[in-house]
N, C-alpha and C. Protein backbone atom coordinates (compact mmCIF):
# COMPACT_ATOMS: atom_id res chain seq x y z
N UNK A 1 26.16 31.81 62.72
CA UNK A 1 25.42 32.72 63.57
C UNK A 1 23.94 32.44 63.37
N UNK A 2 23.24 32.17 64.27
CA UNK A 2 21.58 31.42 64.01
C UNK A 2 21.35 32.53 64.90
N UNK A 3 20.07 32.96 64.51
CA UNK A 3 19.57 33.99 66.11
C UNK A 3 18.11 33.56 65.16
N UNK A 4 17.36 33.44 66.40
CA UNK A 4 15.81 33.92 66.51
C UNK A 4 15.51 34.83 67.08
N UNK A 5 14.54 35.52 66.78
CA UNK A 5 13.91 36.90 67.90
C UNK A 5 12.60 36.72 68.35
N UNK A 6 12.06 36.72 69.14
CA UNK A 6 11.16 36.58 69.78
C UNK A 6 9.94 38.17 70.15
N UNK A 7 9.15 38.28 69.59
CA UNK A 7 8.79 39.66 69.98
C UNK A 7 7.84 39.12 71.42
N UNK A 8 7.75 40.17 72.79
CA UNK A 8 6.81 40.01 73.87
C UNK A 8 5.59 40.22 73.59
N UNK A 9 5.10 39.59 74.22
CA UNK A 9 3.37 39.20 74.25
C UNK A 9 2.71 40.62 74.50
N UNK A 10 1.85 40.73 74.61
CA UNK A 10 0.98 41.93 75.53
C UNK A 10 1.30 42.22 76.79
N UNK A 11 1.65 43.24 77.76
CA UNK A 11 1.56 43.12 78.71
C UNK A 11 -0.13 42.30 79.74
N UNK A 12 -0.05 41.98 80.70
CA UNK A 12 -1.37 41.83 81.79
C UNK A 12 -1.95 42.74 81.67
N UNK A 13 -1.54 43.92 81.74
CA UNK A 13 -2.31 45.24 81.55
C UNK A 13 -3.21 45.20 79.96
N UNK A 14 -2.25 45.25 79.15
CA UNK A 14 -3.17 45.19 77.79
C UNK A 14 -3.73 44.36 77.52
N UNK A 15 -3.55 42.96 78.13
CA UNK A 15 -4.35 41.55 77.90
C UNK A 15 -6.17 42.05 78.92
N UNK A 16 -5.84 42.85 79.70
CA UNK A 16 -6.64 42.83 81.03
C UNK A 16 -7.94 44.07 80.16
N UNK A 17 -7.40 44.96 79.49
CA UNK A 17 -8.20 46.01 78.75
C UNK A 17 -8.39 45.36 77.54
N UNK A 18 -8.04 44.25 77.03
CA UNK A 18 -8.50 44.30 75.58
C UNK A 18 -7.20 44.39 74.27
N UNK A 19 -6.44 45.27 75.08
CA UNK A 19 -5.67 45.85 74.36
C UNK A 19 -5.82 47.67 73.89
N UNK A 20 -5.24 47.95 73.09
CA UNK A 20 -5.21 49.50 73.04
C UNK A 20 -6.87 49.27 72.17
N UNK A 21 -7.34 50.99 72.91
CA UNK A 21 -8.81 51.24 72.42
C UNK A 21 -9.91 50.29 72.50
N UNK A 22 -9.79 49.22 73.14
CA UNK A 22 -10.74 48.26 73.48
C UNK A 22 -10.59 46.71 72.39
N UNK A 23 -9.48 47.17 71.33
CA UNK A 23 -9.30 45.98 70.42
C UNK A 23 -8.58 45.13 70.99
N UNK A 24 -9.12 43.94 70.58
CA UNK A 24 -8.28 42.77 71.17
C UNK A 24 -6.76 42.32 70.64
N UNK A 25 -5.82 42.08 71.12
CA UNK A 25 -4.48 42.16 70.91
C UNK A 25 -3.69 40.98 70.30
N UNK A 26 -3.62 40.64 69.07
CA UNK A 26 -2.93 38.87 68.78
C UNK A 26 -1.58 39.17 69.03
N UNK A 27 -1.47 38.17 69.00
CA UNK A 27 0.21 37.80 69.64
C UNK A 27 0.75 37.82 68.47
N UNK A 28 1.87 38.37 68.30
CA UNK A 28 2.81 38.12 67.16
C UNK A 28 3.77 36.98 67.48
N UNK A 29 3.67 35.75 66.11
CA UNK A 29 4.42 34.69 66.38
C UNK A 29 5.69 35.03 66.36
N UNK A 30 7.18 34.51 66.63
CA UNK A 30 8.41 34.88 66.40
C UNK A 30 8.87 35.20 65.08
N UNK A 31 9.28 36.15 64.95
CA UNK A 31 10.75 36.25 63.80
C UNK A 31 11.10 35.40 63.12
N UNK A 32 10.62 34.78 61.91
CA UNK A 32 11.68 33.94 61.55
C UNK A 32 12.78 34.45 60.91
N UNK A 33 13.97 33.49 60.95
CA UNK A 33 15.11 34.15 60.53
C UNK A 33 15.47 32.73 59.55
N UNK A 34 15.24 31.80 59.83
CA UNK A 34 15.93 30.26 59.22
C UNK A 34 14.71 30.13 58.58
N UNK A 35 14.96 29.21 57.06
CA UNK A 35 14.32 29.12 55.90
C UNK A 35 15.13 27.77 55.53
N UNK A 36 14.39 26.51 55.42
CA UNK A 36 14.61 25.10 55.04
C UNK A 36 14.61 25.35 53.58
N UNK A 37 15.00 25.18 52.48
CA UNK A 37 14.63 24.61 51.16
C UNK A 37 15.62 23.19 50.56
N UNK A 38 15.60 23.15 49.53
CA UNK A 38 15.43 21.73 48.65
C UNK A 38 16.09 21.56 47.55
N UNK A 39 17.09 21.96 46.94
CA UNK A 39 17.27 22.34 45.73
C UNK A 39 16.97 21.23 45.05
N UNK A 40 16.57 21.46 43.33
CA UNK A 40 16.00 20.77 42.30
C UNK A 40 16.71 19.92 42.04
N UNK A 41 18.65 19.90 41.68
CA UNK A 41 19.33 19.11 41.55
C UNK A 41 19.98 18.89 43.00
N UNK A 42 20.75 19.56 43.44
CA UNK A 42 21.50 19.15 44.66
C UNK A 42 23.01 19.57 44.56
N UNK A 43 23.69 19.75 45.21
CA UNK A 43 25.41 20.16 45.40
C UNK A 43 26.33 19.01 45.47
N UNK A 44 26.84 18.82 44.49
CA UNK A 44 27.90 17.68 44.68
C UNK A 44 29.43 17.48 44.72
N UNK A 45 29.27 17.23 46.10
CA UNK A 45 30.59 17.39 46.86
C UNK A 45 31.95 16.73 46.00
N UNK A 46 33.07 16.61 46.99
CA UNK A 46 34.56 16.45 46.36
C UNK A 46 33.85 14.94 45.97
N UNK A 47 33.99 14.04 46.86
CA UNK A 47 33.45 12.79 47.45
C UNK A 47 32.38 12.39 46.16
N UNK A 48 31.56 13.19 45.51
CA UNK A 48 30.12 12.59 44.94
C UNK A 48 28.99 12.43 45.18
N UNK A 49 29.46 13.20 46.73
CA UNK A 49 27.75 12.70 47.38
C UNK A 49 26.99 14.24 47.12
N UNK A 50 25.70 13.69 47.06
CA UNK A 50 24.47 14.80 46.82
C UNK A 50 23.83 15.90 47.92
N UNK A 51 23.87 16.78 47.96
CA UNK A 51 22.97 17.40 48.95
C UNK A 51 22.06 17.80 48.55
N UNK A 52 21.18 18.01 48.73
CA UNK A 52 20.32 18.75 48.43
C UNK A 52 18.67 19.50 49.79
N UNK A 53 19.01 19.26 50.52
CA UNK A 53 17.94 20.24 51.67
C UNK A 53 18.97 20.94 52.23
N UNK A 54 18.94 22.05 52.33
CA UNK A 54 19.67 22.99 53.51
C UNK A 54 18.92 24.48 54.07
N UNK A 55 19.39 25.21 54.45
CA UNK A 55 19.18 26.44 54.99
C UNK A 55 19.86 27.53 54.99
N UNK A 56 18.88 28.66 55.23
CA UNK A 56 19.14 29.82 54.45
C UNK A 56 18.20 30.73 55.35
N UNK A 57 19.22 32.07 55.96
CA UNK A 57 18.89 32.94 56.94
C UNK A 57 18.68 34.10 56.28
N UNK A 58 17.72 35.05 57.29
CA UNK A 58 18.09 36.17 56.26
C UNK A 58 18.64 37.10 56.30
N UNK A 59 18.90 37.81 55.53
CA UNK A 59 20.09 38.83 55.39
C UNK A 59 19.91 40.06 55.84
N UNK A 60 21.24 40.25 56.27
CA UNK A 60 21.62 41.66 56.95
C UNK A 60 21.76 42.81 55.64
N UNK A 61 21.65 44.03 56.31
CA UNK A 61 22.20 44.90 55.62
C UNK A 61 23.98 45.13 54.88
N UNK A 62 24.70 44.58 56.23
CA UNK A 62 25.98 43.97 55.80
C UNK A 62 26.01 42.79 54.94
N UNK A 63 25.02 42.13 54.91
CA UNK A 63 25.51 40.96 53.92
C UNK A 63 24.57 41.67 52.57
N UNK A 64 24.37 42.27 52.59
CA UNK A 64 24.44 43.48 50.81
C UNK A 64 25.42 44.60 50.64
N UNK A 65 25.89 44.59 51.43
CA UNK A 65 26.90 45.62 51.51
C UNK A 65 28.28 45.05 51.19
N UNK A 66 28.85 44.36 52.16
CA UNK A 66 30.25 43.79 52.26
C UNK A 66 30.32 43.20 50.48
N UNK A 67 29.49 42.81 50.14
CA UNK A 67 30.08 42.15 48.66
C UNK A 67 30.25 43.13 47.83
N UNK A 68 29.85 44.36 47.73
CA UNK A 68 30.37 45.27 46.83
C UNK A 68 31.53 45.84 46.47
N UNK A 69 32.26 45.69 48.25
CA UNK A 69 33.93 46.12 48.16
C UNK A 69 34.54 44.85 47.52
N UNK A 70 34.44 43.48 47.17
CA UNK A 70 34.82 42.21 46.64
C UNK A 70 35.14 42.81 45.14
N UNK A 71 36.47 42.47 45.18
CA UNK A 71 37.66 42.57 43.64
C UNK A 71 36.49 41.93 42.73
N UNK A 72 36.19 40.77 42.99
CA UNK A 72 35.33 39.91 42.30
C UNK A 72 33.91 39.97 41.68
N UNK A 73 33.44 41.40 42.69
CA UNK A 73 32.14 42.06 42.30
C UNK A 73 32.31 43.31 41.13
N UNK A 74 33.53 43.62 41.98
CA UNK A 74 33.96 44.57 41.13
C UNK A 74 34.61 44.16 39.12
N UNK A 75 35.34 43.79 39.20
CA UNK A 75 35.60 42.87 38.03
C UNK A 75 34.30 42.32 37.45
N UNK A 76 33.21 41.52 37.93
CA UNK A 76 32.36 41.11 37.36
C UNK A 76 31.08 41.35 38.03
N UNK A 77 29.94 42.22 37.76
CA UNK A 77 29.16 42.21 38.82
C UNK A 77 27.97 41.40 38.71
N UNK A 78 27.95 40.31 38.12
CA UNK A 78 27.32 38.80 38.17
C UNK A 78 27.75 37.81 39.47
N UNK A 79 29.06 38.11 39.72
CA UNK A 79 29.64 37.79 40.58
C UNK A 79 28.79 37.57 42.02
N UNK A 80 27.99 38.62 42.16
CA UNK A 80 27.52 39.84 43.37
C UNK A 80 26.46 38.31 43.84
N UNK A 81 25.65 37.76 43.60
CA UNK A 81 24.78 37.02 43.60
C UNK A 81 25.33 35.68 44.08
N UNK A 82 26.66 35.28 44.03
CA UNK A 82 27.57 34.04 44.31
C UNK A 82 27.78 34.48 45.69
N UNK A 83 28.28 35.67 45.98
CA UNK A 83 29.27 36.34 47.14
C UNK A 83 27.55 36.44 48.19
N UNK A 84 26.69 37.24 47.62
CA UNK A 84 25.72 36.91 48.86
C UNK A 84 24.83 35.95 48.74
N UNK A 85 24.88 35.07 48.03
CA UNK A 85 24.34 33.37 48.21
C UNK A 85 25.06 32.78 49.42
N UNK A 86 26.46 33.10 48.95
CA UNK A 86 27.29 32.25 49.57
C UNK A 86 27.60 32.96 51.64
N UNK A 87 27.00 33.94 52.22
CA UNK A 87 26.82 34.75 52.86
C UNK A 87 25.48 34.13 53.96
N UNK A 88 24.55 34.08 53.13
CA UNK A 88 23.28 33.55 53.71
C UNK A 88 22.97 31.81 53.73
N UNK A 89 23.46 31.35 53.25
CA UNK A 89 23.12 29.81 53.40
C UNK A 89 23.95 29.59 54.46
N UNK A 90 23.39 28.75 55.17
CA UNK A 90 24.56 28.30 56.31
C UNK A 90 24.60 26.70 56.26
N UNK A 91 23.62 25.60 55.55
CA UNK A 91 24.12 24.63 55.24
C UNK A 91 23.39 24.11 54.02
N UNK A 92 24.30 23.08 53.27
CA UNK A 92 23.35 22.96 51.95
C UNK A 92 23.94 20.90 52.75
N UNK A 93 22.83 20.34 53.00
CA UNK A 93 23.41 18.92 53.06
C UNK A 93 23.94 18.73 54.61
N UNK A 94 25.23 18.06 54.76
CA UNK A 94 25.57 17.82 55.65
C UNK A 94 26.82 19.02 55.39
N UNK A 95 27.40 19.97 54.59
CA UNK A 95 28.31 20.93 54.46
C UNK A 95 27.71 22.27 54.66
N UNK A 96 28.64 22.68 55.79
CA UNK A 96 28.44 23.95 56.60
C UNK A 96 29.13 24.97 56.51
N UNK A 97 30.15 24.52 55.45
CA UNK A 97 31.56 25.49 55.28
C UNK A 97 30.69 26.13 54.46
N UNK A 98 30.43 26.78 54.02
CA UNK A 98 29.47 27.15 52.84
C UNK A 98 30.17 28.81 52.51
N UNK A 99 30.95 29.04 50.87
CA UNK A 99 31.81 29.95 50.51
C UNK A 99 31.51 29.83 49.65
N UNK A 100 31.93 30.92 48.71
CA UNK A 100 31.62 31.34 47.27
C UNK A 100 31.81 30.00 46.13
N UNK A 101 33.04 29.24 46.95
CA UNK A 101 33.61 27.96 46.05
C UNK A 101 32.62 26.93 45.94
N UNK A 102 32.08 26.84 46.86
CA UNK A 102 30.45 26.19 47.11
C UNK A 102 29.88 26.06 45.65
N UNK A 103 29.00 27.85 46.07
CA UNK A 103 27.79 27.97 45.30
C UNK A 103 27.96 27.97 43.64
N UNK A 104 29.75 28.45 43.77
CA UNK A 104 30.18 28.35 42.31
C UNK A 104 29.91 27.01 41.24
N UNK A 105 30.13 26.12 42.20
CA UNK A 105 30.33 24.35 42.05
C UNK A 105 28.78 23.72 41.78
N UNK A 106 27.71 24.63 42.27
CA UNK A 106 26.40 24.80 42.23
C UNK A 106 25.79 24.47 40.47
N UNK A 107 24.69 23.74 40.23
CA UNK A 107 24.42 23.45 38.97
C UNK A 107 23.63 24.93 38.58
N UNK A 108 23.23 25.07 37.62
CA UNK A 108 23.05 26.66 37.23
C UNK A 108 21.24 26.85 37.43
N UNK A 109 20.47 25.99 37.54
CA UNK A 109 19.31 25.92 37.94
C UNK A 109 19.26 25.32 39.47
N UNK A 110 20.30 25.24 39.99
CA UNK A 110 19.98 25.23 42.36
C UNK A 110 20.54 26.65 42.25
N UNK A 111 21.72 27.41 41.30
CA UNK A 111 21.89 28.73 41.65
C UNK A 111 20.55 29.75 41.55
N UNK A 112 20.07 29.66 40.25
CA UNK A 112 18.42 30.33 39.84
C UNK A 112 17.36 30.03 40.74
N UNK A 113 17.44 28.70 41.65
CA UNK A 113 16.25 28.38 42.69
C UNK A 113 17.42 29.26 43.99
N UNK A 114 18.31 29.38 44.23
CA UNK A 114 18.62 30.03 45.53
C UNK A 114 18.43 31.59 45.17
N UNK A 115 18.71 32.32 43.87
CA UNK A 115 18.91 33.68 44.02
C UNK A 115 17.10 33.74 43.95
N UNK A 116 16.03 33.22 43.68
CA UNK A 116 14.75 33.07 43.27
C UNK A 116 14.23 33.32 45.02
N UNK A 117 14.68 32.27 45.78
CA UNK A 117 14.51 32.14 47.37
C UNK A 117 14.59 33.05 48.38
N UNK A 118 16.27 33.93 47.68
CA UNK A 118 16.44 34.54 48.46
C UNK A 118 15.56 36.17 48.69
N UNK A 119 15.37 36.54 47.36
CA UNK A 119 14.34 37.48 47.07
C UNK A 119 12.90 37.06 47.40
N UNK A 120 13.05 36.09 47.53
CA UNK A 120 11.38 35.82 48.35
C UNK A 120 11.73 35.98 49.44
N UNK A 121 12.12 35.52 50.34
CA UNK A 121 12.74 35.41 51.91
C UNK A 121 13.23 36.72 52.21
N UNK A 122 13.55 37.45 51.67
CA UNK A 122 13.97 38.30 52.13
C UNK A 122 13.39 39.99 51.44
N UNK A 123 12.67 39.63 50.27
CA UNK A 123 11.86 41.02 49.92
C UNK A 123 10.47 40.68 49.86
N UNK A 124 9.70 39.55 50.29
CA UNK A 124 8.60 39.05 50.47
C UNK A 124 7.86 38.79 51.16
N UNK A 125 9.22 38.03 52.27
CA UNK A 125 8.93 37.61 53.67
C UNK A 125 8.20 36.56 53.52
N UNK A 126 8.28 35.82 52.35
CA UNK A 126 7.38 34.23 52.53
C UNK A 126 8.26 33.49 51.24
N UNK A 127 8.03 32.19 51.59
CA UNK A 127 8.92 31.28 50.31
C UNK A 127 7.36 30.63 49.60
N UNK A 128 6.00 31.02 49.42
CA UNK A 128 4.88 30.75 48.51
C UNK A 128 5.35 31.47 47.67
N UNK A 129 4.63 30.33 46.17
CA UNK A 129 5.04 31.02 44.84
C UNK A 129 3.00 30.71 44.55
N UNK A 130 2.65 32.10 43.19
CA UNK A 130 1.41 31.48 42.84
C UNK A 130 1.60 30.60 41.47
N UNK A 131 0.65 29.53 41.40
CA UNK A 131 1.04 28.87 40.01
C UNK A 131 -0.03 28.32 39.84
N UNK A 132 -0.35 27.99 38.57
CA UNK A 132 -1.10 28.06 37.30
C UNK A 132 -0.99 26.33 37.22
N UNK A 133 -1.76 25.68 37.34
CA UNK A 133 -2.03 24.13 36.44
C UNK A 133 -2.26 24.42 34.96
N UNK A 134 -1.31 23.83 33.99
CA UNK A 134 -0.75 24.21 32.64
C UNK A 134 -2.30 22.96 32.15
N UNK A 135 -2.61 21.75 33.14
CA UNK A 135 -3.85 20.90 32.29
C UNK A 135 -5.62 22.01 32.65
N UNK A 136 -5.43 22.21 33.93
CA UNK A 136 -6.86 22.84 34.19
C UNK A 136 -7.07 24.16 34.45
N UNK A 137 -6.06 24.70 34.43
CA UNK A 137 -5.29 26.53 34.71
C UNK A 137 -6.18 26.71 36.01
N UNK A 138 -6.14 25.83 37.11
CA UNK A 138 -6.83 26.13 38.81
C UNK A 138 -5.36 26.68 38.83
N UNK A 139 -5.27 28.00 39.76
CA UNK A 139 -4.28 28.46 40.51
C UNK A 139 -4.50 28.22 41.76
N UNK A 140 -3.17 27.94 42.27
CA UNK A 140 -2.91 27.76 43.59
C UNK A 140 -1.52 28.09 44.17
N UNK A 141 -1.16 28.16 45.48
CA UNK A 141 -0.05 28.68 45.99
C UNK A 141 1.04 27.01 45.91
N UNK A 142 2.50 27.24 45.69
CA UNK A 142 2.98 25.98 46.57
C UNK A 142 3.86 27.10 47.26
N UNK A 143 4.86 25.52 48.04
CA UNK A 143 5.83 26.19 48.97
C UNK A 143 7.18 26.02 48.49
N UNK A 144 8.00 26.97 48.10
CA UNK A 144 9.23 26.69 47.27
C UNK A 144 10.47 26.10 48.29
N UNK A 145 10.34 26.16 50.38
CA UNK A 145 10.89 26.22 50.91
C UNK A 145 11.20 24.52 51.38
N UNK A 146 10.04 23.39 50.89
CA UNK A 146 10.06 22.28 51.26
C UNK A 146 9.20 21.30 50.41
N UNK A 147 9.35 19.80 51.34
CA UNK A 147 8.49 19.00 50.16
C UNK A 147 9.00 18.61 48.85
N UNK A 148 8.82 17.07 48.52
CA UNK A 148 8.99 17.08 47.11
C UNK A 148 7.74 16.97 46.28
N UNK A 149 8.19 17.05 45.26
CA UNK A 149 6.92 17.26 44.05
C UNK A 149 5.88 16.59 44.26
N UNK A 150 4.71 16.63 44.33
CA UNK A 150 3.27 15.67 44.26
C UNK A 150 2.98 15.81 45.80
N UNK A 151 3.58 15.79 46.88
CA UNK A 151 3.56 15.67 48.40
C UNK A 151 2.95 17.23 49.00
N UNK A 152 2.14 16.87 49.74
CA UNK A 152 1.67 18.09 50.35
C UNK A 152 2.11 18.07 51.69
């Protein structure tokens, strides 16, 4: 399920006044809903082969919800974090089936960069992290959503 949303422009009317009270009116860009990232190691399939770029939408209220009734959440509630990983990614690689058996199969630092992502993406609303140069301590933003290391 992919959806974008699109919010409408100003009407002619509000473009024609300024907008409300005489202020001028910016356009709000679209909704994003799809989020590219990268994982550090990658997912490795039956086969051997590597993935590692995929995507990741964001979440519904049902996709925090539905995993709580899960035997599996219930029994373990570490669990809870597999069940809605596995909910919101819709491809890691060229694999689209994307299920709990997936993310399980997942190395334990691409699981810590997806549950890390998803709380950005979705309680942040941006995939920038701030960080610290450990040689000259300049802070600066990167982007956790793309890019490999050294590449801007």
């Amino acid at each position: 399920m992919r959806r974008s949303v699109q919010f409408p422009g100003p009407s002619s009317e509000q473009q024609a006044e300024g907008g409300r009270g005489g202020v001028g009116v910016r356009q709000q860009e679209p909704l994003r809903t799809e989020f590219t990232f990268e994982l550090p190691r990658g997912y490795v399939d039956e086969s051997g082969t590597v993935h590692r770029t995929g995507v990741m939408r964001l979440a519904t209220a049902r996709d925090e919800l539905v995993p709580l009734r899960d035997d599996r959440v219930r029994e373990n509630s570490a669990y809870l974090s597999v069940i809605l990983i596995s909910r919101v990614v819709t491809r890691i690689g060229t694999v689209e089936d994307i299920h709990p058996g997936v993310i399980e199969d997942l190395f334990a630092s691409d699981l810590a960069f997806l549950q890390d992502f998803y709380r950005r993406v979705n309680a942040e609303g941006h995939t920038r992290a701030a960080v610290t140069c450990p040689s000259c301590d300049e802070e600066f933003a990167v982007n956790l959503a793309g890019g490999r290391l050294g590449e801007s």
